[in-house]
Protein backbone atom coordinates (compact mmCIF):
# COMPACT_ATOMS: atom_id res chain seq x y z
CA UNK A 1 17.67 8.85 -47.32
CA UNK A 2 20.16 11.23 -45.50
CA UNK A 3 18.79 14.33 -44.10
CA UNK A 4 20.27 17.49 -45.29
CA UNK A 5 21.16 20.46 -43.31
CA UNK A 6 19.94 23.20 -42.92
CA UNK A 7 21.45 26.28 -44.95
CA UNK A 8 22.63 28.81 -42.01
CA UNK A 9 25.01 25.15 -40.92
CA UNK A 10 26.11 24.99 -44.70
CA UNK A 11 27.08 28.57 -44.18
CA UNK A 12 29.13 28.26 -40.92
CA UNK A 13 31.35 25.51 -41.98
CA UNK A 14 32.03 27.46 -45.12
CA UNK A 15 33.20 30.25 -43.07
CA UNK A 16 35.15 28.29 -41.12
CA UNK A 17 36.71 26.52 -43.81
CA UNK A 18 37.66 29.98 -45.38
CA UNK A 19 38.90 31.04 -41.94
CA UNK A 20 41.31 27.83 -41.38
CA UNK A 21 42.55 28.57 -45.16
CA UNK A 22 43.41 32.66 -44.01
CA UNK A 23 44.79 31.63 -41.29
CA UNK A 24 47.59 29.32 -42.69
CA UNK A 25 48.22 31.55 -45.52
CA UNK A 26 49.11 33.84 -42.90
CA UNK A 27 51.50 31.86 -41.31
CA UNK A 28 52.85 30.24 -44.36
CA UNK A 29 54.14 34.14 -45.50
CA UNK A 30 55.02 35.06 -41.80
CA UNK A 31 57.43 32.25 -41.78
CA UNK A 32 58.55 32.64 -45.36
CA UNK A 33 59.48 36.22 -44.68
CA UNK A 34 62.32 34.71 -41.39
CA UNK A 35 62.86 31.64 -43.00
CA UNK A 36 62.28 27.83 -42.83
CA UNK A 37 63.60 27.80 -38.93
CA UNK A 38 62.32 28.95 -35.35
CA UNK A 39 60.41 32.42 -35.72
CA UNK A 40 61.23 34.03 -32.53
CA UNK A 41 64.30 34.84 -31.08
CA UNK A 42 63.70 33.74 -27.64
CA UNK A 43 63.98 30.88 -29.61
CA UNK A 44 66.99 31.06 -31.60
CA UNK A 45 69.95 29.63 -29.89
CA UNK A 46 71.94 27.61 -32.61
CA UNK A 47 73.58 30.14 -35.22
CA UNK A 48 72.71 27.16 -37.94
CA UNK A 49 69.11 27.96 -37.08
CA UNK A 50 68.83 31.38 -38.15
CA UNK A 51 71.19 33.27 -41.05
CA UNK A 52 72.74 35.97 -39.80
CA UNK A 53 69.92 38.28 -42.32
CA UNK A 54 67.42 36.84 -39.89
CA UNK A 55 68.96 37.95 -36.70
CA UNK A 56 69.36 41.54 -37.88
CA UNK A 57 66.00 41.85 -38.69
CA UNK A 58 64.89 40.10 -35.46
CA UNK A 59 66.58 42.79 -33.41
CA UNK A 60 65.04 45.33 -35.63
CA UNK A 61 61.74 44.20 -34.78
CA UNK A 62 62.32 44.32 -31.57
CA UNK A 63 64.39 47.70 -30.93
CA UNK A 64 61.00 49.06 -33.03
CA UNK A 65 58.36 47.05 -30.30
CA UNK A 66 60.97 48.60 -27.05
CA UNK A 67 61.07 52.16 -28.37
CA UNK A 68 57.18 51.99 -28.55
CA UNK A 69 57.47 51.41 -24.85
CA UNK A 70 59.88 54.22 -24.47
CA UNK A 71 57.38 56.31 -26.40
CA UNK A 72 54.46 55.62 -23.53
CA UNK A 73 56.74 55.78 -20.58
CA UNK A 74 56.76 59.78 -21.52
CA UNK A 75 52.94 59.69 -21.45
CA UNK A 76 51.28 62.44 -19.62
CA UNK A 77 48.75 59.25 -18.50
CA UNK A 78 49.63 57.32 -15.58
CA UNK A 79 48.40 54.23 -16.44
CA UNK A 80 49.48 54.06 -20.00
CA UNK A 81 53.22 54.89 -18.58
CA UNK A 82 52.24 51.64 -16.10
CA UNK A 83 51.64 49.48 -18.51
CA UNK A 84 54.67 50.42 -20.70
CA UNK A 85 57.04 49.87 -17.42
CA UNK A 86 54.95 46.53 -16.60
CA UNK A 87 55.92 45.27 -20.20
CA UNK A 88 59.76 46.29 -19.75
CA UNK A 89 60.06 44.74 -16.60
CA UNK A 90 58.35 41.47 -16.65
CA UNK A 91 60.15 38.37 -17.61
CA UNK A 92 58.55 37.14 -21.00
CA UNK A 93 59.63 40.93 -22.02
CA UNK A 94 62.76 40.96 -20.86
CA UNK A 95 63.56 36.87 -21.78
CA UNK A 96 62.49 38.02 -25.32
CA UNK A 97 63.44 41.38 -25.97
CA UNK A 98 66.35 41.64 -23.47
CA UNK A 99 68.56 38.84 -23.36
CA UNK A 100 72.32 39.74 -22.26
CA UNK A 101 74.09 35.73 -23.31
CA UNK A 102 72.24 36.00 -26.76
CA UNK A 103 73.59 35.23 -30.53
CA UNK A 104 74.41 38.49 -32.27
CA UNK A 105 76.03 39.38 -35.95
CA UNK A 106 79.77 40.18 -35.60
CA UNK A 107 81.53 40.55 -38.44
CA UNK A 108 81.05 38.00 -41.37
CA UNK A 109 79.84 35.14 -38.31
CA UNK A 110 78.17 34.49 -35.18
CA UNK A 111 79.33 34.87 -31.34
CA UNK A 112 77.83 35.13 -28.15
CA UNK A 113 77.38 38.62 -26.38
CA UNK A 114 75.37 41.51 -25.46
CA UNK A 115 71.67 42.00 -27.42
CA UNK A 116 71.81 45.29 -28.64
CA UNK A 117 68.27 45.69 -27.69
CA UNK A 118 69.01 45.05 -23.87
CA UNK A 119 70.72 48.47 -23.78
CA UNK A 120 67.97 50.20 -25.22
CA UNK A 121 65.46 48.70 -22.83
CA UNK A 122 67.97 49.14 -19.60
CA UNK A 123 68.20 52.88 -20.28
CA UNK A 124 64.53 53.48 -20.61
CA UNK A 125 64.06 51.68 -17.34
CA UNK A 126 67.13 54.06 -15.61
CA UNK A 127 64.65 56.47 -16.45
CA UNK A 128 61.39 55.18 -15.47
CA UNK A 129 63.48 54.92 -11.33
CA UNK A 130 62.50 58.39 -11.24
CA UNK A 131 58.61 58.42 -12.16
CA UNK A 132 56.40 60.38 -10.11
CA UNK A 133 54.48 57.05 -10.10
CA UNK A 134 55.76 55.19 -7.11
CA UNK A 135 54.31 51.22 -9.53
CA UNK A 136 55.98 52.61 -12.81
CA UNK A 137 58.98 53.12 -10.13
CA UNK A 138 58.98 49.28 -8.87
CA UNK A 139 58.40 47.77 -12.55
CA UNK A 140 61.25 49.96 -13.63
CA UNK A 141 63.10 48.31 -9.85
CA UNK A 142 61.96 45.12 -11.13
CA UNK A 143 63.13 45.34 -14.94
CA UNK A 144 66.92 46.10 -13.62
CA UNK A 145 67.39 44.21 -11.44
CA UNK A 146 66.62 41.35 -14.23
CA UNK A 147 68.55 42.93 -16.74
CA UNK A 148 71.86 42.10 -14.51
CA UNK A 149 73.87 45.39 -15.94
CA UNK A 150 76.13 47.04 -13.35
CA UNK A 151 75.01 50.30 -14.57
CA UNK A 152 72.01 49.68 -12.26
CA UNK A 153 73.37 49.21 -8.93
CA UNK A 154 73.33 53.64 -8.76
CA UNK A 155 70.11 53.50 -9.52
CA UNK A 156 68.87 50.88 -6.78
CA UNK A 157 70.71 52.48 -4.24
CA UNK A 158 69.05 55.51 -4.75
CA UNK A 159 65.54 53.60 -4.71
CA UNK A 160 66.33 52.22 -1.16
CA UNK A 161 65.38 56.03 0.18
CA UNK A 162 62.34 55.86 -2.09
CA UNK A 163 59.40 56.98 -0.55
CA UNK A 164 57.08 54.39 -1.17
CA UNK A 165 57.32 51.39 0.71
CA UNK A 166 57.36 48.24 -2.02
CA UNK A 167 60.10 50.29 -4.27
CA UNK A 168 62.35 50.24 -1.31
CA UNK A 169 61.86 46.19 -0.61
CA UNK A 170 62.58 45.60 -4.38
CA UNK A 171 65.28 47.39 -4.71
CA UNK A 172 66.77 46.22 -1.23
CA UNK A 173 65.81 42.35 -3.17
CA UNK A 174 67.86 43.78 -6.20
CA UNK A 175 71.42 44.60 -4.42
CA UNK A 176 72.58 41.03 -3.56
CA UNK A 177 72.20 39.59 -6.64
CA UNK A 178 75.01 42.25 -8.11
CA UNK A 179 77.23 41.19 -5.40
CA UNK A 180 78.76 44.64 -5.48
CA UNK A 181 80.25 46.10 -1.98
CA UNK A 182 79.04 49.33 -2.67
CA UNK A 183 75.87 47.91 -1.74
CA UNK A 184 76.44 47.13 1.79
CA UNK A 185 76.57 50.85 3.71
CA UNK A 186 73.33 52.01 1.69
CA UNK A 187 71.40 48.24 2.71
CA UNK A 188 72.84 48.46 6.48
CA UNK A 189 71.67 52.19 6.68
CA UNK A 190 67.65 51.02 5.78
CA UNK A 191 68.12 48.39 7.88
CA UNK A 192 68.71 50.71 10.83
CA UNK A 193 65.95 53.11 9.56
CA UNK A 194 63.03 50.75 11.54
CA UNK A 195 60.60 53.01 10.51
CA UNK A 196 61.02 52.87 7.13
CA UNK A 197 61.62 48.60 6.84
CA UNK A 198 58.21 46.55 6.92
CA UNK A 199 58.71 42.85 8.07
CA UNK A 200 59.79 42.20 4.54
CA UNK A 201 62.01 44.28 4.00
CA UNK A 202 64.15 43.02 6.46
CA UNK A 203 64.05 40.05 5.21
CA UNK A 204 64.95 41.08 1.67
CA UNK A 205 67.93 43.37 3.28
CA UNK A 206 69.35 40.03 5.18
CA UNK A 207 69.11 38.10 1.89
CA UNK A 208 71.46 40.45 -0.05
CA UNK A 209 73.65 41.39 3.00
CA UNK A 210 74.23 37.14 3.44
CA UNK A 211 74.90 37.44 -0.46
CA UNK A 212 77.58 40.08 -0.35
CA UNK A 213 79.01 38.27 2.55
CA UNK A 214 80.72 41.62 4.35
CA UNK A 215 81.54 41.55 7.69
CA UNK A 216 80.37 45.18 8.19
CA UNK A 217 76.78 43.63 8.45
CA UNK A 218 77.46 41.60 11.25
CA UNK A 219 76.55 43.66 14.18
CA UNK A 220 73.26 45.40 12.42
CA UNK A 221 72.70 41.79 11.59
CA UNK A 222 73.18 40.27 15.44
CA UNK A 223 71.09 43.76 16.75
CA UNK A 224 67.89 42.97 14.22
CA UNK A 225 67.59 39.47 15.63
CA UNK A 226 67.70 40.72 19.07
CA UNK A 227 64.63 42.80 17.65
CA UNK A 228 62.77 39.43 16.55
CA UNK A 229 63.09 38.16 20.65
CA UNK A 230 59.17 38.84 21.61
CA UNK A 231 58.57 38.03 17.67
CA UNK A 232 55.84 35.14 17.22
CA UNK A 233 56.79 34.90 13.71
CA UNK A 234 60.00 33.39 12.95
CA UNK A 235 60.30 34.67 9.69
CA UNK A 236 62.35 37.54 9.63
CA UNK A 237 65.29 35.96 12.62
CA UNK A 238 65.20 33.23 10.00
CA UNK A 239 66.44 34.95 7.49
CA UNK A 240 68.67 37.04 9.62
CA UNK A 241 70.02 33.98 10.85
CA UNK A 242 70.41 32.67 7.20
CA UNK A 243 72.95 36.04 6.63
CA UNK A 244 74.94 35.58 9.51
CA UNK A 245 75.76 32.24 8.71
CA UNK A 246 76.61 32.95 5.20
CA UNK A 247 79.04 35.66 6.30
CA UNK A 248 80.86 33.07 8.71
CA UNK A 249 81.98 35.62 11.21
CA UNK A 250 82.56 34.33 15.08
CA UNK A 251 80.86 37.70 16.17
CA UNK A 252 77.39 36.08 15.56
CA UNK A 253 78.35 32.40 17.93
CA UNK A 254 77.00 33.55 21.16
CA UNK A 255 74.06 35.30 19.99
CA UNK A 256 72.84 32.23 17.73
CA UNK A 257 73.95 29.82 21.30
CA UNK A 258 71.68 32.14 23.35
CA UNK A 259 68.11 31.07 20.63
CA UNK A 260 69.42 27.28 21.17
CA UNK A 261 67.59 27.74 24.18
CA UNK A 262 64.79 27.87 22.41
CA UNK A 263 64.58 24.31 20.78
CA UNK A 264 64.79 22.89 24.61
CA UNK A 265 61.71 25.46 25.53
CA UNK A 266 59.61 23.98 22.83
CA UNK A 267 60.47 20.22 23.27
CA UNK A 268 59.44 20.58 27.12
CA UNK A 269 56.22 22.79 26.24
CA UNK A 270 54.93 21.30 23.29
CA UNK A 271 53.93 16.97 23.24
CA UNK A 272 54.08 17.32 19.18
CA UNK A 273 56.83 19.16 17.14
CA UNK A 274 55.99 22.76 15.61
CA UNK A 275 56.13 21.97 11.38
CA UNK A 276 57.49 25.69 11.52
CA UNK A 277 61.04 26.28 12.28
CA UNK A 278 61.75 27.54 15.49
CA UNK A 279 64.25 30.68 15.76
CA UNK A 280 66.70 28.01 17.86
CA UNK A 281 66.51 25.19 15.61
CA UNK A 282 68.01 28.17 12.22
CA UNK A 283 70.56 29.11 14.99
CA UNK A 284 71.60 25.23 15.38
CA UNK A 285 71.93 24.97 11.71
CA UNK A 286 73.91 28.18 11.32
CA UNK A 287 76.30 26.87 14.02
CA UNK A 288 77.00 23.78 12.10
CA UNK A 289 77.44 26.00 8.93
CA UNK A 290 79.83 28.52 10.58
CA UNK A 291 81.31 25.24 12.08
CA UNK A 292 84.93 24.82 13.89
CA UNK A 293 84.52 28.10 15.67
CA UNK A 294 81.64 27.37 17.01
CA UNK A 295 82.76 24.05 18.90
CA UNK A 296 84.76 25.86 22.19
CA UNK A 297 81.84 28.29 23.02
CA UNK A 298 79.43 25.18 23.08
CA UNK A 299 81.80 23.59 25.03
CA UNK A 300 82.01 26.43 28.01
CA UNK A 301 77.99 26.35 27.34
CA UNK A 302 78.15 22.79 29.02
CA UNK A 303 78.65 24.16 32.30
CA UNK A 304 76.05 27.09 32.30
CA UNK A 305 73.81 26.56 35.30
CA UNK A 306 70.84 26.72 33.34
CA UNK A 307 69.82 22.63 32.49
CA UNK A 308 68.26 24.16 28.99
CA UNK A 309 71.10 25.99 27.67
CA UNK A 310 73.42 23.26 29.00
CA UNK A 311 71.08 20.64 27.25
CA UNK A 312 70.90 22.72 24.26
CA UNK A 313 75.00 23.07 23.39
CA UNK A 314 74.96 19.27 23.96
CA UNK A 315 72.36 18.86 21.36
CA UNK A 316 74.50 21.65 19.28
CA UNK A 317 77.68 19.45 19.99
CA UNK A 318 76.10 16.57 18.92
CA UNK A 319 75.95 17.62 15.18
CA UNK A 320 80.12 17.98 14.86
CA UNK A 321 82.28 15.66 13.62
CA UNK A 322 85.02 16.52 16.30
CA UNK A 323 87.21 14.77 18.50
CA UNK A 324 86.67 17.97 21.06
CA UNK A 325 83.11 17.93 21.06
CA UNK A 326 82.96 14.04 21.53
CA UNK A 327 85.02 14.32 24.42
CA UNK A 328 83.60 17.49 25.70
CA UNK A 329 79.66 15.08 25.23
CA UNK A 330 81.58 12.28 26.62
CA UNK A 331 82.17 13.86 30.01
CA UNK A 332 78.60 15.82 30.22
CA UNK A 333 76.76 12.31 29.51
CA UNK A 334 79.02 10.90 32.55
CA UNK A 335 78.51 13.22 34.79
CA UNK A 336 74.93 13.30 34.63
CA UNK A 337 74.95 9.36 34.61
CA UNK A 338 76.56 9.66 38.11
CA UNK A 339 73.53 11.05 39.93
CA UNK A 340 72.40 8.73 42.97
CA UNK A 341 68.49 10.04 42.34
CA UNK A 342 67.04 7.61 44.89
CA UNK A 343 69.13 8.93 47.20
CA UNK A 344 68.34 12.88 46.17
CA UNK A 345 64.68 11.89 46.59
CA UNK A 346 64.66 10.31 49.79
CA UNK A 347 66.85 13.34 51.34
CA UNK A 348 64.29 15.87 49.88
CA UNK A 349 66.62 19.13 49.30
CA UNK A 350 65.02 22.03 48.12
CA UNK A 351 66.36 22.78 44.88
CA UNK A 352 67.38 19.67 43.52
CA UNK A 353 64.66 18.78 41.64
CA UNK A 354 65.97 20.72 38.67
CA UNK A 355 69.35 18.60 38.10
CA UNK A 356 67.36 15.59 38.76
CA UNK A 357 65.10 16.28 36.01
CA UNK A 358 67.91 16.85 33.73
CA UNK A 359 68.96 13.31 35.07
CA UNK A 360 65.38 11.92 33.57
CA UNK A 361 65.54 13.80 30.69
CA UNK A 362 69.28 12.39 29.63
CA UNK A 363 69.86 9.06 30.91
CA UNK A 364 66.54 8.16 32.17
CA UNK A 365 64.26 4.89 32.00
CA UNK A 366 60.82 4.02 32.57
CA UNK A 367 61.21 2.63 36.03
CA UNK A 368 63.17 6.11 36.82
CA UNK A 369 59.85 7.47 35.46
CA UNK A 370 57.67 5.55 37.79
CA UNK A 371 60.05 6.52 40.64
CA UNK A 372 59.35 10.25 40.04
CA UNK A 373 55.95 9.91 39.79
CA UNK A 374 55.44 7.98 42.77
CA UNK A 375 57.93 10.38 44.69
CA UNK A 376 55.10 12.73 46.43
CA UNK A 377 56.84 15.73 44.82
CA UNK A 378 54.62 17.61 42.29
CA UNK A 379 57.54 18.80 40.10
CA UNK A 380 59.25 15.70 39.74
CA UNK A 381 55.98 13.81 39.16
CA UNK A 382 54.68 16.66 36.34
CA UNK A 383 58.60 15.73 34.67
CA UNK A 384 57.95 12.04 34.96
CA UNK A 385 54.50 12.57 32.88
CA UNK A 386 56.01 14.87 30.42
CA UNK A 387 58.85 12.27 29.97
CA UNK A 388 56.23 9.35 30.01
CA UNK A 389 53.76 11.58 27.00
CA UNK A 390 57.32 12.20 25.09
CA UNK A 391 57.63 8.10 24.50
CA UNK A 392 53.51 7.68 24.31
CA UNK A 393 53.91 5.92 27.82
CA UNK A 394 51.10 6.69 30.43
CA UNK A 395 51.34 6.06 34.20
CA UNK A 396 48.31 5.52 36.07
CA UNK A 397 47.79 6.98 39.27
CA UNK A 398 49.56 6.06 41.98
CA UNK A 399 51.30 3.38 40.51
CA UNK A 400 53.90 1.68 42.49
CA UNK A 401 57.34 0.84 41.05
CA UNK A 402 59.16 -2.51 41.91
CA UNK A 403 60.54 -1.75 45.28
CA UNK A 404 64.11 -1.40 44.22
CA UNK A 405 62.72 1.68 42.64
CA UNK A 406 60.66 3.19 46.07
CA UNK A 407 62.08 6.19 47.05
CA UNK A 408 59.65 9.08 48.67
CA UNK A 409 60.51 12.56 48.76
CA UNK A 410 62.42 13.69 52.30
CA UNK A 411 62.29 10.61 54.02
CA UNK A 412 66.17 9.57 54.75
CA UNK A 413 65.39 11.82 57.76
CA UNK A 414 62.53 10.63 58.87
């Protein structure tokens, strides 16, 4: 015989049976009242989904819901007039209520075009720029610079002197994205202002400078990467390096050659790679971007008399597709090829041990290697190692190369 339950059960799944029955009728009128298709406009993007009764009363719905908002951002309560900018400005609001490419009733059909709700909301926002409240400030930042009207590019100027710190990175975010030269003097002039530009903002002032692509950035550009030169954190020359090569202009060459340097400081420091970028690897990519220009000053860089910048354009070189930089390599590979290093090591000359480790570095081999190691000279035998960790090679001590390959340091004149 089945057991029977007990009464206060009996009572719940009646409730919840009424509940489930509510709860479609509900739904069942909501979506009789718009009609057998989608309910929502951030839905609606077929006119043969919605009748052109439905889309008017869509956008009256919503102009209602956006001038509720309107109503709290004149609150005398700060975080009620918070809230009301948070709602503007974020994107479900804005993708729903907002929408600038959205269908609208014209005439007796359908075409694409402004929602009439997306000036209601942008004007509301203009206002909420000049809050006392420096959050209802940076939602109201935020919400333009989504909405995409030109009418807001004033307005986001203006914020770049704001006082508070996170207004002033989100409008200097903002700018670029408007691609309006306007833009360019007010961005260059916070950029100068270092006390009032965190790390961020900097980076967020490159980012729209690179956008507009005007060469009047170039110099404030080149003179904030100089700023990044005792800078652990690459970050910030990144993206400064990121705008110059967007803008293309042959003012920025020699500055980016000068951080190539860099890549040949960390390969003879370091036995494994950094996974971060380093400053001189952005400028090697930036080169290649700005590209033809580039090629003759990496050329003349060839015959610095520093091995790492020398080794550094070659490295730079190697990335063109160029007759002139093959031939410029060409030359720079033979030359080095050329050096007699037994014979530099057995005439011991002070100084030489720098173009002979270039030699090992470029064109050299393992018994080359041995030879340095086994030269009695402490620099050339710390190079030999490094070159020996480099290819997971390891020389044990004192070991003797064939004796084609003897050659001790200073003895020619012995």
């Amino acid at each position: 015989m089945p057991r029977l339950k007990p009464s206060h059960v009996l009572q719940i799944e009646h409730w919840i049976v009424v509940g489930s029955m509510v709860c479609f009728c509900a739904f069942e009128a909501a979506s009789a009242a718009l009609g057998p298709s989608q309910t929502t406009k951030a839905q609606a993007t077929e006119p043969s989904k919605l009748t052109k009764e439905q889309i008017k009363r869509l956008n009256e719905q919503e102009i209602k819901r956006v001038k509720e908002f309107g109503k709290e951002l004149r609150s005398e309560h700060t975080d009620v007039r918070r809230g009301a900018a948070g709602e503007l400005s974020n994107c479900s609001t804005l993708h729903e209520y907002c929408i600038d490419d959205y269908l609208v009733v014209h005439g007796d059909g359908y075409q694409r075009g402004r929602d009439p709700v997306v000036d209601l909301a942008a004007d509301l926002l203009l206002g909420a720029v000049i809050d006392p409240d420096a959050r209802v400030r940076a939602s109201a930042a935020k919400g333009l610079d989504r909405i995409g009207d030109s009418r807001v590019i004033d307005p986001l100027m203006t914020l770049l002197r704001d006082p508070d710190e996170e207004v002033r990175e989100i409008a200097a975010r903002a700018l670029g994205s408007f691609r309006d030269p306007r833009a360019v003097e007010p961005l260059i002039g916070l950029l100068n202002r270092t006390e009032d530009c965190s790390r961020a903002c900097v980076c967020y002032i490159a980012s729209s400078l690179g956008e507009l692509k005007d060469q009047r950035a170039v110099e404030p550009l080149i003179a904030a990467l100089k700023e990044t030169d005792n800078d652990q954190n690459d970050e910030v020359a990144e993206s400064v390096i990121r705008a110059l090569k967007e803008i293309g202009d042959p003012r920025a060459i020699r500055p980016l050659i000068a951080l190539l340097r860099e890549m040949g400081q960390q390969e003879r420091s370091e036995y494994s790679i950094n996974p971060r970028h380093s400053r001189g690897e952005s400028a090697l990519w930036a080169l290649r971007g700005i590209g033809s220009p580039s090629i003759e000053p990496l050329i003349a860089a060839l015959d610095s008399p520093d091995y790492i910048d020398r080794e550094s354009a070659a490295v730079a070189l190697g990335e063109y597709l160029d007759a002139r930089a093959f031939s410029a390599l060409l030359a720079y590979r033979k030359r080095l090829a050329e050096i007699n290093y037994k014979g530099l090591i057995m005439r011991g000359e002070s100084g030489s041990e720098t173009r002979l480790i270039e030699a090992l570095d470029v064109v050299g081999d393992e018994n080359m290697a041995l030879a340095f190691a086994n030269s009695g000279n402490s620099k050339l035998g710390v190079a030999a190692d490094l070159w020996a960790r480099k290819r997971g090679l390891e020389f044990k001590a004192n070991q003797v190369p064939s004796p084609s390959h003897y050659s001790h340091w200073g003895t020619r004149d012995q």
